[in-house]
N, C-alpha and C. Protein backbone atom coordinates (compact mmCIF):
# COMPACT_ATOMS: atom_id res chain seq x y z
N UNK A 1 143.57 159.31 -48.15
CA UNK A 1 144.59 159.05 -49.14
C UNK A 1 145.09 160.37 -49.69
N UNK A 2 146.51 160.66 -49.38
CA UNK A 2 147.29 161.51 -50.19
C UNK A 2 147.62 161.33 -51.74
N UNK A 3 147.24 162.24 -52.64
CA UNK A 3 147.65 162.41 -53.77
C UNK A 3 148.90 162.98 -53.68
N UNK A 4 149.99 162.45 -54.78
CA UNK A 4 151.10 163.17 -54.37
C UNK A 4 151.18 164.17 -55.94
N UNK A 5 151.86 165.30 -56.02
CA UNK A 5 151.66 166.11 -56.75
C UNK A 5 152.49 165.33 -58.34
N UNK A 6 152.02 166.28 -59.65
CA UNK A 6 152.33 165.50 -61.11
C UNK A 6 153.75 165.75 -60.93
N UNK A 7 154.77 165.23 -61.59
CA UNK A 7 155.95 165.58 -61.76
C UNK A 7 155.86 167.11 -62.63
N UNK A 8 155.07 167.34 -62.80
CA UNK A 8 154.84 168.86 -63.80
C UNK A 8 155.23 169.73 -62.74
N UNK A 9 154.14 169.22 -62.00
CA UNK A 9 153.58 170.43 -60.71
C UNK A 9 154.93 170.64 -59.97
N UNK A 10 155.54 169.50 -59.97
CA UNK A 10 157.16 169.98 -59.26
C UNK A 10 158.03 170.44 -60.05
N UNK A 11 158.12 170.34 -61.19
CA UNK A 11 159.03 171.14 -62.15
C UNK A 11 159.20 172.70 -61.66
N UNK A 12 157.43 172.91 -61.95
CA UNK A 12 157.21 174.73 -62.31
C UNK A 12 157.49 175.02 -60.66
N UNK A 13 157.33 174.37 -59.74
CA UNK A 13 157.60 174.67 -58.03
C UNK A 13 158.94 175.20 -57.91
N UNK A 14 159.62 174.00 -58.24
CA UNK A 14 160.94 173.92 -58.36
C UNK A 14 161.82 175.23 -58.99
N UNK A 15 161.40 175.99 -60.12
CA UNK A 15 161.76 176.88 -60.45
C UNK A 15 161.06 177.85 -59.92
N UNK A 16 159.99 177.74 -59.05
CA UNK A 16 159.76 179.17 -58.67
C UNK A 16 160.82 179.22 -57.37
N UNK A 17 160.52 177.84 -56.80
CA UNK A 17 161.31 178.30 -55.16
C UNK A 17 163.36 178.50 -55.77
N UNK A 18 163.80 178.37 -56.82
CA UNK A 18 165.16 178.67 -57.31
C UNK A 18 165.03 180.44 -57.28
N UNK A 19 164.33 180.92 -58.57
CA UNK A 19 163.50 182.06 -58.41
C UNK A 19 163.57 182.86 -56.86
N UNK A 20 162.59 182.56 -56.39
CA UNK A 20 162.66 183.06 -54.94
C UNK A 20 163.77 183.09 -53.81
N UNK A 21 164.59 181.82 -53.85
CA UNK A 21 166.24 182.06 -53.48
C UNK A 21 167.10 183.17 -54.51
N UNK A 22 167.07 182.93 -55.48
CA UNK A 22 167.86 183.89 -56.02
C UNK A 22 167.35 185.23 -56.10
N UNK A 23 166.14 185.80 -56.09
CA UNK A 23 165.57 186.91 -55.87
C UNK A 23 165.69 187.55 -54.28
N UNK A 24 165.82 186.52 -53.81
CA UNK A 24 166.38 187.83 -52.18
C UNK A 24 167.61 187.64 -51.92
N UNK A 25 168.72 186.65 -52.57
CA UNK A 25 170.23 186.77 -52.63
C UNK A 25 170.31 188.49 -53.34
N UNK A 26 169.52 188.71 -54.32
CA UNK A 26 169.84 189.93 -54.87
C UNK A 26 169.35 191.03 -53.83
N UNK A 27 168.26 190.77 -53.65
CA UNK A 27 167.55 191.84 -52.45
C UNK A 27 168.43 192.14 -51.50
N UNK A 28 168.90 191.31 -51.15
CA UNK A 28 170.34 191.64 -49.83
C UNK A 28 171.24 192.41 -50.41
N UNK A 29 171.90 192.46 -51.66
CA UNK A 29 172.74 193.72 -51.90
C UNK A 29 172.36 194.67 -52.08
N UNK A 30 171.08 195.35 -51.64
CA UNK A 30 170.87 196.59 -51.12
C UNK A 30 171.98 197.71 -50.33
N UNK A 31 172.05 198.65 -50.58
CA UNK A 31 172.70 199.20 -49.62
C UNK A 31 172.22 199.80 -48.46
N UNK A 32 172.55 200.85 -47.71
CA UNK A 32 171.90 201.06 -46.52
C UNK A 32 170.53 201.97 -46.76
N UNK A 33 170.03 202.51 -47.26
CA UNK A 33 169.25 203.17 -47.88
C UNK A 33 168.15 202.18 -48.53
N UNK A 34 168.47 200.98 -49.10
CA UNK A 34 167.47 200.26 -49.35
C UNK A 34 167.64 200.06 -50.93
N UNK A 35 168.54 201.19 -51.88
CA UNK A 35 168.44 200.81 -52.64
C UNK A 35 169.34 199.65 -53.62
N UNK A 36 168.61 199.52 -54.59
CA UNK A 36 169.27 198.08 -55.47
C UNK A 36 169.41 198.62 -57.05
N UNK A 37 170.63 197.76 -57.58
CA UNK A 37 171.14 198.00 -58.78
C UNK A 37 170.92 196.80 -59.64
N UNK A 38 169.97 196.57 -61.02
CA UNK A 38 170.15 195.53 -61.66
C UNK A 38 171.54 195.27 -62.23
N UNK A 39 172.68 194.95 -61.58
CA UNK A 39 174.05 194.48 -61.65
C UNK A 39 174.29 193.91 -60.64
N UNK A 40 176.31 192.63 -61.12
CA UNK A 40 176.25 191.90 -60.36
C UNK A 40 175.40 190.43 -60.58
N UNK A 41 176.51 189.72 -60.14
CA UNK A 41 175.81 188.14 -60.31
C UNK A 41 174.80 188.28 -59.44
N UNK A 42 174.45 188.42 -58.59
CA UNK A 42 173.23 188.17 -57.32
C UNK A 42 171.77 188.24 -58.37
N UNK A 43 171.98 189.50 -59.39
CA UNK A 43 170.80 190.30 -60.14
C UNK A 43 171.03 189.64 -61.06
N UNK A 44 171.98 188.87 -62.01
CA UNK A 44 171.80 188.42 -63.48
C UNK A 44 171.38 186.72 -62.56
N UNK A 45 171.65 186.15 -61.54
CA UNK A 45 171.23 184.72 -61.44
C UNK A 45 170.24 185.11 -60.88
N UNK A 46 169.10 186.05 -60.31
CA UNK A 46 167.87 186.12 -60.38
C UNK A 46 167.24 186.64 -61.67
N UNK A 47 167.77 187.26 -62.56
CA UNK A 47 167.20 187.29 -63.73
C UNK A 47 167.09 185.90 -64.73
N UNK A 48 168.14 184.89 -64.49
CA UNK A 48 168.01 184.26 -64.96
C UNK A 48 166.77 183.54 -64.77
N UNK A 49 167.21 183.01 -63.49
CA UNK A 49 165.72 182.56 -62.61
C UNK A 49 164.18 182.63 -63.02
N UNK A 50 163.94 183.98 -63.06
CA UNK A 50 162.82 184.75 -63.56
C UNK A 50 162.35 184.22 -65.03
N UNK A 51 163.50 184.08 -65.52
CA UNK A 51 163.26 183.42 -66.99
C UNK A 51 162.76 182.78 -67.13
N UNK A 52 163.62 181.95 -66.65
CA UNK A 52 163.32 180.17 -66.70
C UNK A 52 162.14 179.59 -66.15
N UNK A 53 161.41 181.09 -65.02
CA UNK A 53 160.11 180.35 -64.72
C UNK A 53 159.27 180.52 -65.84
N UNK A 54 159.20 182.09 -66.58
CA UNK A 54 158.81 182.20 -67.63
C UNK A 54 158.31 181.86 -69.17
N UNK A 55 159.63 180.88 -69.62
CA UNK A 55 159.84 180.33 -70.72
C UNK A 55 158.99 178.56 -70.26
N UNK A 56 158.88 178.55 -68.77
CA UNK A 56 158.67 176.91 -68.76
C UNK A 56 157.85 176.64 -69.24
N UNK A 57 157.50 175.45 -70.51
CA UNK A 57 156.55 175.25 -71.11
C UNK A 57 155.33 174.13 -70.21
N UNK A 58 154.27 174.22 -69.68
CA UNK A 58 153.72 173.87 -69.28
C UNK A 58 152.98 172.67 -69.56
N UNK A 59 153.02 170.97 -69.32
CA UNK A 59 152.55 169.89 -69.49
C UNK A 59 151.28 169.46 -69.30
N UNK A 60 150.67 170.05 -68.44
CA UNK A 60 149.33 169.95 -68.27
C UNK A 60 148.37 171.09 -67.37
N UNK A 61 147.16 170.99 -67.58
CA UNK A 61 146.25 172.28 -67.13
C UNK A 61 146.70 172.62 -65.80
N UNK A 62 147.02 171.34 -64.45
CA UNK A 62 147.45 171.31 -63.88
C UNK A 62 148.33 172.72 -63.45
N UNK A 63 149.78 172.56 -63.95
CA UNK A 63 150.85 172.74 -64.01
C UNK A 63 150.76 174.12 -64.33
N UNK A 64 149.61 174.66 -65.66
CA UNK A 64 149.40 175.98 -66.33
C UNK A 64 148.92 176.75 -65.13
N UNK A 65 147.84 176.10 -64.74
CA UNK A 65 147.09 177.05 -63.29
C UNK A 65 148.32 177.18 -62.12
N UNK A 66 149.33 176.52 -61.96
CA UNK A 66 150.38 177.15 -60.35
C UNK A 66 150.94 177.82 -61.06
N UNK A 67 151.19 177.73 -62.64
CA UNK A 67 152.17 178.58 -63.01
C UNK A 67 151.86 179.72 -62.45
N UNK A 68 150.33 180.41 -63.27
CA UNK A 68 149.68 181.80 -63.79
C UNK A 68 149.95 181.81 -62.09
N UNK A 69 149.46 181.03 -61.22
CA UNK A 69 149.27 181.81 -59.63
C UNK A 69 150.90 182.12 -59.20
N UNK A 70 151.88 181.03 -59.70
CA UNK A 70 152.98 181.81 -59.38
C UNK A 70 153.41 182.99 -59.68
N UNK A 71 153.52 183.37 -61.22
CA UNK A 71 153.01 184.74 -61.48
C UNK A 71 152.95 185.69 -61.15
N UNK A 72 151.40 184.98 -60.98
CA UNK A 72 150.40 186.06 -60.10
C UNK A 72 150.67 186.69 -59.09
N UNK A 73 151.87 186.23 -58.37
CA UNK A 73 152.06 186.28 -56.55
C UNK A 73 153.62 187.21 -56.76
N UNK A 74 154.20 187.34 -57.76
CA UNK A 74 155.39 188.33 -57.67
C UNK A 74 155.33 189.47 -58.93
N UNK A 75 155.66 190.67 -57.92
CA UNK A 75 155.56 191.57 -59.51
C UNK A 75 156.52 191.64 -60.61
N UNK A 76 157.69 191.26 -59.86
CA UNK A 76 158.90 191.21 -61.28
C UNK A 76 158.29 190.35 -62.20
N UNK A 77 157.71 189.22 -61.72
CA UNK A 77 157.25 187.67 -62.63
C UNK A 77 156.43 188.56 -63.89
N UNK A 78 155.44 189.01 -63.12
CA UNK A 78 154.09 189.99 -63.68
C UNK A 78 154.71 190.67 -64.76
N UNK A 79 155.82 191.74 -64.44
CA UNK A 79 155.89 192.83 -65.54
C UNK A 79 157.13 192.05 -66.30
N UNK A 80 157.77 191.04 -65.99
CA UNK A 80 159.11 190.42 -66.95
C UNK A 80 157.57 189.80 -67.98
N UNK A 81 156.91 188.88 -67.80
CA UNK A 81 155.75 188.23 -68.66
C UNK A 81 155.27 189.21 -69.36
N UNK A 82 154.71 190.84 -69.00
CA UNK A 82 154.07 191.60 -70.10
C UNK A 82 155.01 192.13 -70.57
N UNK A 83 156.30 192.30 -70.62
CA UNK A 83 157.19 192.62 -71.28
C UNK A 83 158.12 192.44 -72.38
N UNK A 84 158.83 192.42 -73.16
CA UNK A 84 160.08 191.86 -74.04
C UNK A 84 161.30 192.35 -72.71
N UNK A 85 161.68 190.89 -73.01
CA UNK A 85 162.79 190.71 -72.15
C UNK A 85 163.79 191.64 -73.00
N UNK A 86 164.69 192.27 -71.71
CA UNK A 86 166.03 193.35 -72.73
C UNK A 86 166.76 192.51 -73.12
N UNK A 87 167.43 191.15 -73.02
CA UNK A 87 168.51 190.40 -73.54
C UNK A 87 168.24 189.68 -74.70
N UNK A 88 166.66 189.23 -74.65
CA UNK A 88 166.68 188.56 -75.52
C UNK A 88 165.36 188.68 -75.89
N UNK A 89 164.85 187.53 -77.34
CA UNK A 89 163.07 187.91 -77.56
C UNK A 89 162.29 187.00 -77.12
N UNK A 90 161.40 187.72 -76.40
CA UNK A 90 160.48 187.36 -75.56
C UNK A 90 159.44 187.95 -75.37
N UNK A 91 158.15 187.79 -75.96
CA UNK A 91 156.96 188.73 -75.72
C UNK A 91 155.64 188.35 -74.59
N UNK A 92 154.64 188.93 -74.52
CA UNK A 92 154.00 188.33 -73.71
C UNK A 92 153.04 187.24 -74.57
N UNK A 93 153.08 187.25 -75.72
CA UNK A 93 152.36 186.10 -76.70
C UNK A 93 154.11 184.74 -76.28
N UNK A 94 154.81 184.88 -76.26
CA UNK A 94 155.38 183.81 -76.09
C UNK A 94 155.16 183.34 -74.53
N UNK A 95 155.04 183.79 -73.46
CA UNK A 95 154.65 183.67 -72.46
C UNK A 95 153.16 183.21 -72.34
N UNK A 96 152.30 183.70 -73.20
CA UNK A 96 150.85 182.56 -72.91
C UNK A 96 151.22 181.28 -73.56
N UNK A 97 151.98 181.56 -74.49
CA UNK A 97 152.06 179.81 -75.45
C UNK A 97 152.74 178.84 -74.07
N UNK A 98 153.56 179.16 -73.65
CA UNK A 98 153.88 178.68 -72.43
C UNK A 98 152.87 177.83 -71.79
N UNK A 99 151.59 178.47 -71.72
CA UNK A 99 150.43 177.94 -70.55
C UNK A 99 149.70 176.91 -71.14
N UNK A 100 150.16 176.44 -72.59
CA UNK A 100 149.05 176.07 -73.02
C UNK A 100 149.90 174.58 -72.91
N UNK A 101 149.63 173.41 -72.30
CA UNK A 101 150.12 172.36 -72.03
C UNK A 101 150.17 171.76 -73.28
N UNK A 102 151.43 171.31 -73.40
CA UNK A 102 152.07 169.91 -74.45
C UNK A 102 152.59 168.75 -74.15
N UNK A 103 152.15 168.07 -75.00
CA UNK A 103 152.63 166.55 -74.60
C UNK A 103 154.22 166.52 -74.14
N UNK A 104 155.09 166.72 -74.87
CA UNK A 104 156.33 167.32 -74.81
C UNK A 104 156.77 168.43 -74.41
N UNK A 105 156.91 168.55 -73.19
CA UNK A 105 157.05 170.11 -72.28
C UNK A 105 158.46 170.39 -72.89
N UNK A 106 158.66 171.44 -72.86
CA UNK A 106 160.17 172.08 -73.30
C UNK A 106 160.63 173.11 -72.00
N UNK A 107 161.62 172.98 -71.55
CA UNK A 107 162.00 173.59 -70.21
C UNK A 107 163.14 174.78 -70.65
């Protein structure tokens, strides 16, 4: 018997794999050299991205643990979370409150 995953667990998926499309739409405007400019829609709709995995408030323990491993698995994720976001406020204490599951998830 297959368990099929919480609707949580597809939420936080869901925004990582958006995340991960929009993070190598930006990667491709590299130039020939390799390098990249945070400018340009390609870089503000993966920043957005990044956010939104960030800010997702997490519903259950479940959901908290793929977060942290999603995370865990990209470094922008890593240093945007220990950071204050430049646009707006965001610390890494608002980013653990995130993990801590609520009845009422806030997205």
């Amino acid at each position: 018997m297959t368990l099929s995953p919480s609707v949580a667990v597809v939420d936080i998926d869901l925004l990582a794999q958006r995340f991960h499309v929009a993070n190598a739409a930006w990667l491709a405007t590299a130039d020939e050299n390799g390098d990249i400019e945070a400018v340009g829609p390609e870089y503000e709709a993966a920043w957005e991205a990044c956010k939104d995995v960030l800010r997702h408030q997490c519903r259950s323990k479940e959901e908290a643990v793929r977060k942290t491993e999603i995370v865990l698995g990209h470094d922008w994720l890593i240093e945007s979370a220990d950071s204050n976001f430049e646009d707006e406020r965001f610390y890494l204490r608002d980013f653990l409150k995130t993990l801590v599951p609520t009845a009422r998830g806030r997205s």
